[in-house]
Protein backbone atom coordinates (compact mmCIF):
# COMPACT_ATOMS: atom_id res chain seq x y z
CA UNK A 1 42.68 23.07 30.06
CA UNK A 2 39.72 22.95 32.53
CA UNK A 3 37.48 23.53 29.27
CA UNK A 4 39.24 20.61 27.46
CA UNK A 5 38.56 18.14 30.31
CA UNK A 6 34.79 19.18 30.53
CA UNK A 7 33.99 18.74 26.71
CA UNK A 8 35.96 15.43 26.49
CA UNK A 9 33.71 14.26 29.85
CA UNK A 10 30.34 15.71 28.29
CA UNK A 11 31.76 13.43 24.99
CA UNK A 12 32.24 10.52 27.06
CA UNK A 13 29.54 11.02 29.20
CA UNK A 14 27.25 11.25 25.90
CA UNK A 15 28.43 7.67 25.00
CA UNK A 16 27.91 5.82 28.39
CA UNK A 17 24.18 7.31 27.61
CA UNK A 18 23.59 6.47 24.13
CA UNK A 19 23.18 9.67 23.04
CA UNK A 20 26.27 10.35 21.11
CA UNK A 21 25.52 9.88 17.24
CA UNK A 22 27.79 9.72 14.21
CA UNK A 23 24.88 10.78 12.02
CA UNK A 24 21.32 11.21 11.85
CA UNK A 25 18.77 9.85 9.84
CA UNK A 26 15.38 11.28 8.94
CA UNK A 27 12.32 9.04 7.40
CA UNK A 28 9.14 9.95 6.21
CA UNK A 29 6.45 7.11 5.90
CA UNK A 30 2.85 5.99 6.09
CA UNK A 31 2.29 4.85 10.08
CA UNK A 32 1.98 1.03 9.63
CA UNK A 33 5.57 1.08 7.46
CA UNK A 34 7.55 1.48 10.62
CA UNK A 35 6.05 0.08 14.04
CA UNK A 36 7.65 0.83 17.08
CA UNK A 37 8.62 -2.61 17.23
CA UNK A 38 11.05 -2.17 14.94
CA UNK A 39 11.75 1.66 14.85
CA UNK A 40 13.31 0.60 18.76
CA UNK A 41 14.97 -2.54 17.33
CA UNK A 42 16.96 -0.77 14.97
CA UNK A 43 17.55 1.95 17.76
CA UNK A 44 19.03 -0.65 19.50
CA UNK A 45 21.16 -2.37 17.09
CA UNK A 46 22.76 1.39 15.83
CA UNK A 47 23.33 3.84 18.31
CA UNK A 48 25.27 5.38 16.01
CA UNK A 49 22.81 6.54 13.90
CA UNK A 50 19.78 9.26 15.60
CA UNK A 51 16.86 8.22 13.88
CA UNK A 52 13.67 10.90 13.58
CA UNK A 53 10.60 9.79 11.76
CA UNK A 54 8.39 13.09 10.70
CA UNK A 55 5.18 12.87 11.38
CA UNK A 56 3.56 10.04 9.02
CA UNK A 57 1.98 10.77 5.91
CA UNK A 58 -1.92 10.13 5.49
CA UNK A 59 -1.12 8.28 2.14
CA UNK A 60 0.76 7.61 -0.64
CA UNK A 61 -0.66 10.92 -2.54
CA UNK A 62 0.20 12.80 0.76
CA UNK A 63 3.41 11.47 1.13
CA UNK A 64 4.08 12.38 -2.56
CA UNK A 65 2.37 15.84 -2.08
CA UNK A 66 5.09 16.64 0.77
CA UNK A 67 8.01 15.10 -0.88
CA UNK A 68 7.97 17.46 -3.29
CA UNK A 69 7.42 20.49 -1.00
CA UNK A 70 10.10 19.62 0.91
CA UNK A 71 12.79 19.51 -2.09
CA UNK A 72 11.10 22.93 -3.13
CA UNK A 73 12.16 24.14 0.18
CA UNK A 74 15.33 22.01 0.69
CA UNK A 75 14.24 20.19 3.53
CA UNK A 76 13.77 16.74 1.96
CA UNK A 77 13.91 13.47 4.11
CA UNK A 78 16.67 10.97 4.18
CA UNK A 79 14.32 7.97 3.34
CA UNK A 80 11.28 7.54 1.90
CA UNK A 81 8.47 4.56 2.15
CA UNK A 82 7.01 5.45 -1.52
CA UNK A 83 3.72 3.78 -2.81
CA UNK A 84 4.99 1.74 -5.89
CA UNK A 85 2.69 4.01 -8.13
CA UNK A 86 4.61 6.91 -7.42
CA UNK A 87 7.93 5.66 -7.42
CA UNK A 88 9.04 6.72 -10.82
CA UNK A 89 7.33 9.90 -10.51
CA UNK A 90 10.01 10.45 -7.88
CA UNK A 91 12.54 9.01 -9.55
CA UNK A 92 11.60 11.58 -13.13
CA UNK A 93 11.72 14.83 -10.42
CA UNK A 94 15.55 13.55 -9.55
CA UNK A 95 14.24 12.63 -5.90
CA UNK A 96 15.94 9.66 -5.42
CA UNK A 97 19.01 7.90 -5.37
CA UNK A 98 19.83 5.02 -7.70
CA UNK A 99 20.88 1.86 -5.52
CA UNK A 100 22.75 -0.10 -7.86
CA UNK A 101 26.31 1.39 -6.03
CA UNK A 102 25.06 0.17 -2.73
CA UNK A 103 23.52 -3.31 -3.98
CA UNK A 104 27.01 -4.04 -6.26
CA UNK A 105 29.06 -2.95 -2.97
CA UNK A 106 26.98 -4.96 -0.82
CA UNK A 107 26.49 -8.69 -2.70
CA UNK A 108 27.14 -10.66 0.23
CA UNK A 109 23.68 -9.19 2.24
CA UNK A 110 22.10 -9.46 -1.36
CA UNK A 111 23.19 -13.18 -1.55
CA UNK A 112 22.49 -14.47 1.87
CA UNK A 113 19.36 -11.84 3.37
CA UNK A 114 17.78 -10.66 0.91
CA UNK A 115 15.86 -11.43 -2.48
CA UNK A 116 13.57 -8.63 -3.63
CA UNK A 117 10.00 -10.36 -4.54
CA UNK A 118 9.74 -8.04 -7.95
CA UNK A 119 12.73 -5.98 -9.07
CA UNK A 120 10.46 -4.09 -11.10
CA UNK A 121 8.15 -2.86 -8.48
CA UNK A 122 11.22 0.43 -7.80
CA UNK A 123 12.76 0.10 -10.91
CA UNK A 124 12.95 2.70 -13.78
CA UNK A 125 14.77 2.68 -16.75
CA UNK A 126 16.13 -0.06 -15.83
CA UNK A 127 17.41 0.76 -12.55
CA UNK A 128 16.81 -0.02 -9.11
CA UNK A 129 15.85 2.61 -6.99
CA UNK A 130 14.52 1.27 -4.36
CA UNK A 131 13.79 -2.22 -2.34
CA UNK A 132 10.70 -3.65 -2.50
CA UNK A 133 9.36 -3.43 1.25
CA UNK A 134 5.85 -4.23 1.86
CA UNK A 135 3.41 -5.80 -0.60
CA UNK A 136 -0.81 -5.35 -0.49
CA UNK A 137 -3.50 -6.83 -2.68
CA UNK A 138 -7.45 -6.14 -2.75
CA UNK A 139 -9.29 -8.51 -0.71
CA UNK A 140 -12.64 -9.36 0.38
CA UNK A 141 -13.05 -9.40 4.56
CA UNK A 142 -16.68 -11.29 5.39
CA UNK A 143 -18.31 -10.91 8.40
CA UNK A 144 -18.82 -14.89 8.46
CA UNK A 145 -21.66 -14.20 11.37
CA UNK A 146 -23.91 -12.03 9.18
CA UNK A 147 -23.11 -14.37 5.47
CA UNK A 148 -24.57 -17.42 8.29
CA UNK A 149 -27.49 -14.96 9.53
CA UNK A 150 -29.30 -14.75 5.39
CA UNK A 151 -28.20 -18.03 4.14
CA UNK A 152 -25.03 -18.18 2.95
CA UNK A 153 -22.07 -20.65 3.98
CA UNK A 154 -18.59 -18.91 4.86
CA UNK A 155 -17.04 -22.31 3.84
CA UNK A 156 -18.67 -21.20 0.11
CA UNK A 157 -18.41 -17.80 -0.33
CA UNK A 158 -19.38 -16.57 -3.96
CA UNK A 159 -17.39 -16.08 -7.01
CA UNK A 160 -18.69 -13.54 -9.06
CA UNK A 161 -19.97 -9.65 -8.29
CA UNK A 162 -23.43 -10.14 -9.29
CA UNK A 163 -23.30 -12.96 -6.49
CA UNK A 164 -21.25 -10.98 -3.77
CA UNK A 165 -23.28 -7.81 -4.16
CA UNK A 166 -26.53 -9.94 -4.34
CA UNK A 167 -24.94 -11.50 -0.46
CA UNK A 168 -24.46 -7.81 0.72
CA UNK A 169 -28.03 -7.00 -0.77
CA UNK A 170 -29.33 -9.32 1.74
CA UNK A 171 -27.34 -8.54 4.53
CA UNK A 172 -28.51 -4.80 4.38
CA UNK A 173 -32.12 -5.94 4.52
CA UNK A 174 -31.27 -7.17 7.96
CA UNK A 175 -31.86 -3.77 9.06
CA UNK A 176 -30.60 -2.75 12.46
CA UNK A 177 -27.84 -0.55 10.57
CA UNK A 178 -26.71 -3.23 8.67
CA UNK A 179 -24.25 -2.35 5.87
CA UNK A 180 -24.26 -4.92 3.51
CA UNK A 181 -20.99 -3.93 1.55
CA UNK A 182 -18.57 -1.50 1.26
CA UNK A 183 -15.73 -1.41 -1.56
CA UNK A 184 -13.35 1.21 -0.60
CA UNK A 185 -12.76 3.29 -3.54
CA UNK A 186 -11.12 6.01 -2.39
CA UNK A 187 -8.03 3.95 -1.91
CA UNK A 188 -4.74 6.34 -2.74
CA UNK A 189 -3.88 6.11 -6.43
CA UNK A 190 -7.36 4.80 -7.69
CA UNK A 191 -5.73 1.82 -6.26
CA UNK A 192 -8.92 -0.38 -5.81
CA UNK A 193 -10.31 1.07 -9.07
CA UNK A 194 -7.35 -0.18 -11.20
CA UNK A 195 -7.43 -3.45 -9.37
CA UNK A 196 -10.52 -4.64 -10.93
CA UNK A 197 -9.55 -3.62 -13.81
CA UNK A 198 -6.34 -5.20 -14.50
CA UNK A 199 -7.93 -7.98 -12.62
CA UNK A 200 -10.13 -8.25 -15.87
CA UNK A 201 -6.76 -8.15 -18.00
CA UNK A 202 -7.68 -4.76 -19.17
CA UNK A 203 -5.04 -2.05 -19.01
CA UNK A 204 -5.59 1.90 -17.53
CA UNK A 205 -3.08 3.42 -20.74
CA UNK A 206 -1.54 2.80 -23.72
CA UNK A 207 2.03 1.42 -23.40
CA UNK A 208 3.30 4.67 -24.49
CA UNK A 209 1.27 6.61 -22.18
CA UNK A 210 -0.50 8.48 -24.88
CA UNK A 211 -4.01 6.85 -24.94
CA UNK A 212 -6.82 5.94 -21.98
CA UNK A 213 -7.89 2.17 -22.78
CA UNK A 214 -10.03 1.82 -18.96
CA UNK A 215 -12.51 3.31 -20.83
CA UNK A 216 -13.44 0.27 -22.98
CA UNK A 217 -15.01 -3.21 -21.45
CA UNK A 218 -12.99 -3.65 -18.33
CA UNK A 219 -13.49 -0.15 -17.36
CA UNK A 220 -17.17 0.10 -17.80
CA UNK A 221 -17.70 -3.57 -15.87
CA UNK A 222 -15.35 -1.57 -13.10
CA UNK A 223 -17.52 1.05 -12.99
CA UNK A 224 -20.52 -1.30 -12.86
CA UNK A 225 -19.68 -3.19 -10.09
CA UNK A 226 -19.35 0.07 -7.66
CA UNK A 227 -23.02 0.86 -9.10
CA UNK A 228 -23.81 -2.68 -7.72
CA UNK A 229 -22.33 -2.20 -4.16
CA UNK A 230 -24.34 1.34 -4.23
CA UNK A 231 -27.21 -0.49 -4.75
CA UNK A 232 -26.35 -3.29 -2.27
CA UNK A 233 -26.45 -0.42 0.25
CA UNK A 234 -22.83 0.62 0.69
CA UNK A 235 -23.12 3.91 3.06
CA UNK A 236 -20.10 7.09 1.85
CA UNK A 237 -17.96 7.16 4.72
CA UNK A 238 -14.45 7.48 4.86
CA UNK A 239 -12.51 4.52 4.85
CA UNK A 240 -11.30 4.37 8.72
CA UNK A 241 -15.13 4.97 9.83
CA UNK A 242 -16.16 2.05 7.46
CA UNK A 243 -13.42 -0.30 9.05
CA UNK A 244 -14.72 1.14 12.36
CA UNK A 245 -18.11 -0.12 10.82
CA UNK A 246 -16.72 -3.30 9.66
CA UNK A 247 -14.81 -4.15 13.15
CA UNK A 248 -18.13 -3.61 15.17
CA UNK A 249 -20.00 -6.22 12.81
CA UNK A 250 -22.21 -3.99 11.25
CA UNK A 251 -20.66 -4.41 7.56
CA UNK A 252 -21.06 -7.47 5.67
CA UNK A 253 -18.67 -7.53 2.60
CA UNK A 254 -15.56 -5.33 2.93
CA UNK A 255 -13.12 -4.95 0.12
CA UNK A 256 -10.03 -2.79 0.91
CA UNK A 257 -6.58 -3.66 1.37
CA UNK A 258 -4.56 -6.80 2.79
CA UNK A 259 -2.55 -4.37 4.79
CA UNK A 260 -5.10 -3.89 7.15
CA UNK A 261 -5.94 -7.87 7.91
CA UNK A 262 -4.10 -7.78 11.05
CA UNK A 263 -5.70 -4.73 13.01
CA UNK A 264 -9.24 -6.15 11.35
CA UNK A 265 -8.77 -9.59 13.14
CA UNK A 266 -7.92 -8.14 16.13
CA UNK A 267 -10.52 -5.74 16.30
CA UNK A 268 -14.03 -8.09 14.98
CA UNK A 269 -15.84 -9.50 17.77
CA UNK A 270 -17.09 -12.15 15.37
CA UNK A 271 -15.04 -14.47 12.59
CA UNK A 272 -13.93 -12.67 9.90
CA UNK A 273 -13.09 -14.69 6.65
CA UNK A 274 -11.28 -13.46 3.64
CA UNK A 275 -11.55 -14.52 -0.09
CA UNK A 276 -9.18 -13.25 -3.29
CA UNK A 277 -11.28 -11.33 -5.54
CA UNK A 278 -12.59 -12.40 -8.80
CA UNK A 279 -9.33 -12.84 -11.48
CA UNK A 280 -9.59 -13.55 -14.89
CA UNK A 281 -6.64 -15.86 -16.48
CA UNK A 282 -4.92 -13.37 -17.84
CA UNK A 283 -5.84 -10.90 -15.26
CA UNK A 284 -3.24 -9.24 -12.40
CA UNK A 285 -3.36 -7.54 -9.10
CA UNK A 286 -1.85 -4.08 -8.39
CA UNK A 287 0.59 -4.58 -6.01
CA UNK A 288 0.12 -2.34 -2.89
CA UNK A 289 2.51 -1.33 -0.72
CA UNK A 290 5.61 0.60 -0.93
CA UNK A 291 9.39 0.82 -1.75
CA UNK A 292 12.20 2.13 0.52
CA UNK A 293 13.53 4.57 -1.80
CA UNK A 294 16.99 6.57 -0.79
CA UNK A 295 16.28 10.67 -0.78
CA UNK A 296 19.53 11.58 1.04
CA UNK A 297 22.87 13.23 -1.14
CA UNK A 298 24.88 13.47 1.27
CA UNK A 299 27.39 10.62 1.45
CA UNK A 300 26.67 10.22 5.51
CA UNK A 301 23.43 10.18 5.63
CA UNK A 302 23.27 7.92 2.62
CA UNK A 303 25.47 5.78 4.69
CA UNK A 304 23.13 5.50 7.56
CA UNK A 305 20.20 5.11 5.17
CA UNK A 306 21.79 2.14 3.29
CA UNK A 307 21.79 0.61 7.04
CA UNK A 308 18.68 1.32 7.97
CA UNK A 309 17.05 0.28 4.57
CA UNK A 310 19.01 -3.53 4.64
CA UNK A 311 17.59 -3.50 8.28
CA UNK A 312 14.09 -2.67 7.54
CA UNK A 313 13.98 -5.35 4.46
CA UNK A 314 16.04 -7.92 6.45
CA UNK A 315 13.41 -11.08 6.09
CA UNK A 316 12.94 -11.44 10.14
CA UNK A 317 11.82 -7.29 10.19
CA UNK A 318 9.81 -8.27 7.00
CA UNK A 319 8.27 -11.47 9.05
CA UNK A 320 7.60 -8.98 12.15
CA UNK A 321 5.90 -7.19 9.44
CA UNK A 322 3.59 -9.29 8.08
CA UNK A 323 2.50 -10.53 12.39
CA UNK A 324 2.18 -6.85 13.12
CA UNK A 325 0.00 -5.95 9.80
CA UNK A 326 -0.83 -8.18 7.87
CA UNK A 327 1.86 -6.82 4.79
CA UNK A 328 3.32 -9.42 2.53
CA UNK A 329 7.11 -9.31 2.58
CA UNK A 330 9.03 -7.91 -0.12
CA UNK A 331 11.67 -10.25 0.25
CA UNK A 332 11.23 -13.32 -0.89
CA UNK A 333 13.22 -15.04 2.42
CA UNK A 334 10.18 -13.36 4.25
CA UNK A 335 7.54 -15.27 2.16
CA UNK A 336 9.36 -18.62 2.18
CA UNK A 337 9.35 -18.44 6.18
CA UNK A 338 5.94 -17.73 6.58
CA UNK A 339 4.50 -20.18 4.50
CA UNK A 340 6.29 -22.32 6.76
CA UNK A 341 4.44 -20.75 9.92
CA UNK A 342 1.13 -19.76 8.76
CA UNK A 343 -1.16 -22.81 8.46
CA UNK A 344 -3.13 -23.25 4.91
CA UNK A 345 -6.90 -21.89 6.71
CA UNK A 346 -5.10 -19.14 8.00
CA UNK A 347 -6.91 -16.22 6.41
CA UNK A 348 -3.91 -14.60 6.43
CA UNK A 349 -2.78 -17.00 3.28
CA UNK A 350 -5.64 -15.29 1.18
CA UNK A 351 -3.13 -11.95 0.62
CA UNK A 352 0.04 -14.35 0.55
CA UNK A 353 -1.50 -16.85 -2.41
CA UNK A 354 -3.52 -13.55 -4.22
CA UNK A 355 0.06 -11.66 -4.20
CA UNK A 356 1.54 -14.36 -6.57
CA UNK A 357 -0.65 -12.59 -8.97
CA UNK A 358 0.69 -9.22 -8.10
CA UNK A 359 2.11 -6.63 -10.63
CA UNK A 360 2.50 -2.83 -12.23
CA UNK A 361 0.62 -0.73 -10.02
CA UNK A 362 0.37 2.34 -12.79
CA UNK A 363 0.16 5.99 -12.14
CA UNK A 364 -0.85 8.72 -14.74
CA UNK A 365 2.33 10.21 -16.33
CA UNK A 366 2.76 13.96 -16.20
CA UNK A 367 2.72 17.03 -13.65
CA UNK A 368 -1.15 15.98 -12.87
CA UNK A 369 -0.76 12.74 -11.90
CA UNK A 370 -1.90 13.63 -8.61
CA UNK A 371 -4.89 15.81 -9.85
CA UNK A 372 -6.10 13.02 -11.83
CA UNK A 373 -6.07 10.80 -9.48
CA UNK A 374 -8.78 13.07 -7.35
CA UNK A 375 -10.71 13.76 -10.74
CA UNK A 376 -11.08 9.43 -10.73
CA UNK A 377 -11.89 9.57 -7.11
CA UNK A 378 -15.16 11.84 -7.61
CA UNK A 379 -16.36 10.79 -10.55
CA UNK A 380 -15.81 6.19 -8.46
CA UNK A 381 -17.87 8.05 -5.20
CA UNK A 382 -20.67 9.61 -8.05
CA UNK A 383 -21.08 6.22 -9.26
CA UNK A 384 -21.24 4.02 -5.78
CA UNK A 385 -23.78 6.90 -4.36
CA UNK A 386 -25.62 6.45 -7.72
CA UNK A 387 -25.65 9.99 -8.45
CA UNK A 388 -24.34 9.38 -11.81
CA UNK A 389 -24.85 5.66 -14.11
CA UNK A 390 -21.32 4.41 -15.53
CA UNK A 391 -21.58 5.13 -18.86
CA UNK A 392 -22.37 8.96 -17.92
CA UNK A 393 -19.30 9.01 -15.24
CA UNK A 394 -17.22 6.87 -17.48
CA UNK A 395 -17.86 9.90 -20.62
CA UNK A 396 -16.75 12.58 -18.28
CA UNK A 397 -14.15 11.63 -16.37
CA UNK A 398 -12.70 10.32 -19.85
CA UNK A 399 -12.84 13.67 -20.98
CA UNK A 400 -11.75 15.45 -17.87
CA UNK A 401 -8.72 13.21 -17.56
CA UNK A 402 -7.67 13.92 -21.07
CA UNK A 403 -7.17 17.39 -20.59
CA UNK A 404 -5.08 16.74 -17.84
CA UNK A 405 -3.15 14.60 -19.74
CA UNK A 406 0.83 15.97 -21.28
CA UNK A 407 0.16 17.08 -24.70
């Protein structure tokens, strides 16, 4: 009797204190896809569920890297903030839950909160599995104090490569440790890389998957314009010393990812301006970012998932979002409100108009996809530290890629 009485006060006890949970919830992410701010708001709002984010993942390749580690080993997270480019390689290792069960069951949040901003962006074979969370394009940041300080106007910034990289090409002859430009190549997934291309209109594969087509026109003018930024005087750094660089106003020309606008703003001493880059008509944008994707089985946990996912993609999370980082929403109710916040000069609005233009962000089919993604990687940083021209660097890594390729 005495022992009944003490468990049922521990029990109650445990309530009063918020610490009783029904279930808990583990998520594994990237650190800017789930701020405090809102980690503690959903605490807040569920109680019920005991929330534990692992430690974050360097990137989208790391987070992949893990993932599959951890269903090797059985020890796979609950929910998953997957870069769009590996999404269906998650989905293909049966990593992931379709959604369609939990979107049918829930139409009244689909109707009323929430309108993904490209169903195909965690959709495969023509199923959803996963929502849309945060979108990313490639931008150009300007240091507008150092375009001013060799002639150029901020209000004008140029419109072609040859004319950018000529701009950084002056602002390195400033001396002083002046970096005129750095285009950050080493983006996860050869993000940056495909960007131009498909920017161009050209395409990294075949639609089948069976044939490299980057290494024709687009590819070559890709690999060309990281020769140009190498000879602009881009230093090799890694990419957080270069925004380090960037935020203490010694880099001119910065092109990386809308994701970071927010922490870059806050950081620069100086006005920073921010321009779309070059797009042919029929050209696109990789879209950045990632997808909530569902990794739990069972039916608990994917209860408390579901909950956490329709919080996380709820348009006023997606709005905190976008203030805290600089992330388009992936719900379209979190676009509409902020271009009703955000004034047309913010330079915010660069990554919200540029996104319009967002698509496929493609990753190389196969068991190596990961491997050939570092193979691109050395082969971009050989080129921008002109240790190799693009037509040798384009040759090789055509031909080390292909034998990485399924047969």
């Amino acid at each position: 009797m005495f022992k009944r009485s003490l468990l049922s006060l521990c029990l109650f006890g445990a309530l009063l204190t918020g610490k009783a949970h029904a279930v808990s919830l583990e998520v594994l992410s990237l650190p800017l896809s789930t701020p405090p701010q809102l980690i503690d708001a959903f605490k807040a709002e569920h109680p019920e569920i005991e929330l534990k984010l692992r430690p974050p993942a360097v990137d989208y390749d790391d987070l992949t890297q893990r993932l599959i580690r951890d269903s090797i080993s059985k020890t796979m997270p609950d929910v998953i903030f997957q870069g769009y480019n590996r999404s269906a390689l998650t989905v293909k290792r049966g990593l992931a839950a379709s959604l369609s069960s939990f979107l049918d069951a829930d139409k009244n949040w689909v109707q009323d909160s929430y309108s993904a901003t490209s169903d195909e962006l965690c959709r495969d074979d023509g199923k959803i599995y996963g929502l849309p969370f945060i979108i990313s394009v490639p931008i150009l940041y300007y240091n507008a104090d150092l375009v001013r300080q060799v002639g150029g106007n901020p209000d004008q910034l140029p419109q072609t490569w040859e004319d950018i990289t000529a701009l950084a090409a002056r602002i390195s002859a400033l001396g002083d440790h002046r970096i005129g430009g750095f285009f950050d190549y080493a983006a996860a997934g050869n993000w940056t890389f495909m960007a131009l291309i498909n920017a161009q209109g050209g395409k990294i594969m075949s639609a089948d998957d069976s044939k490299i087509t980057f290494d024709g026109p687009a590819g070559m003018r890709t690999l060309s314009v990281l020769q140009m930024f190498g000879k602009a005087g881009q230093v090799d750094m890694p990419r957080d010393q270069a925004y380090q660089a960037f935020s203490a106003g010694t880099v001119g020309v910065l092109l990386t990812s809308s994701g970071f606008l927010k922490s870059l703003l806050k950081q620069a001493k100086f006005e920073v301006r921010t321009a779309a880059i070059p797009i042919a008509e029929d050209g696109w944008l990789p879209a950045g970012g990632n997808c909530m994707m569902m990794t739990a089985v069972d039916p608990a946990r994917q209860k408390a998932a579901w909950t956490f996912m329709k919080f996380m993609a709820d348009a006023k999370a997606q709005q905190l979002m976008f203030d805290t980082t600089g992330y388009i929403p992936g719900n379209r109710l979190g676009v509409a409100g902020l271009k009703k916040t955000i004034g047309p000069n913010d330079p915010r609005m660069t990554s919200v108009r540029a996104s319009t233009k967002a698509g496929e962000w493609y990753s190389f089919p196969g068991d190596n996809s990961l491997r050939i993604t570092e193979v691109v990687r050395s082969y971009l940083q050989q080129v921008v530290t002109l240790r190799r021209t693009p037509q040798e660097a384009m040759t090789l890594m055509v031909n080390d890629i292909q034998h990485l390729l399924p047969r």
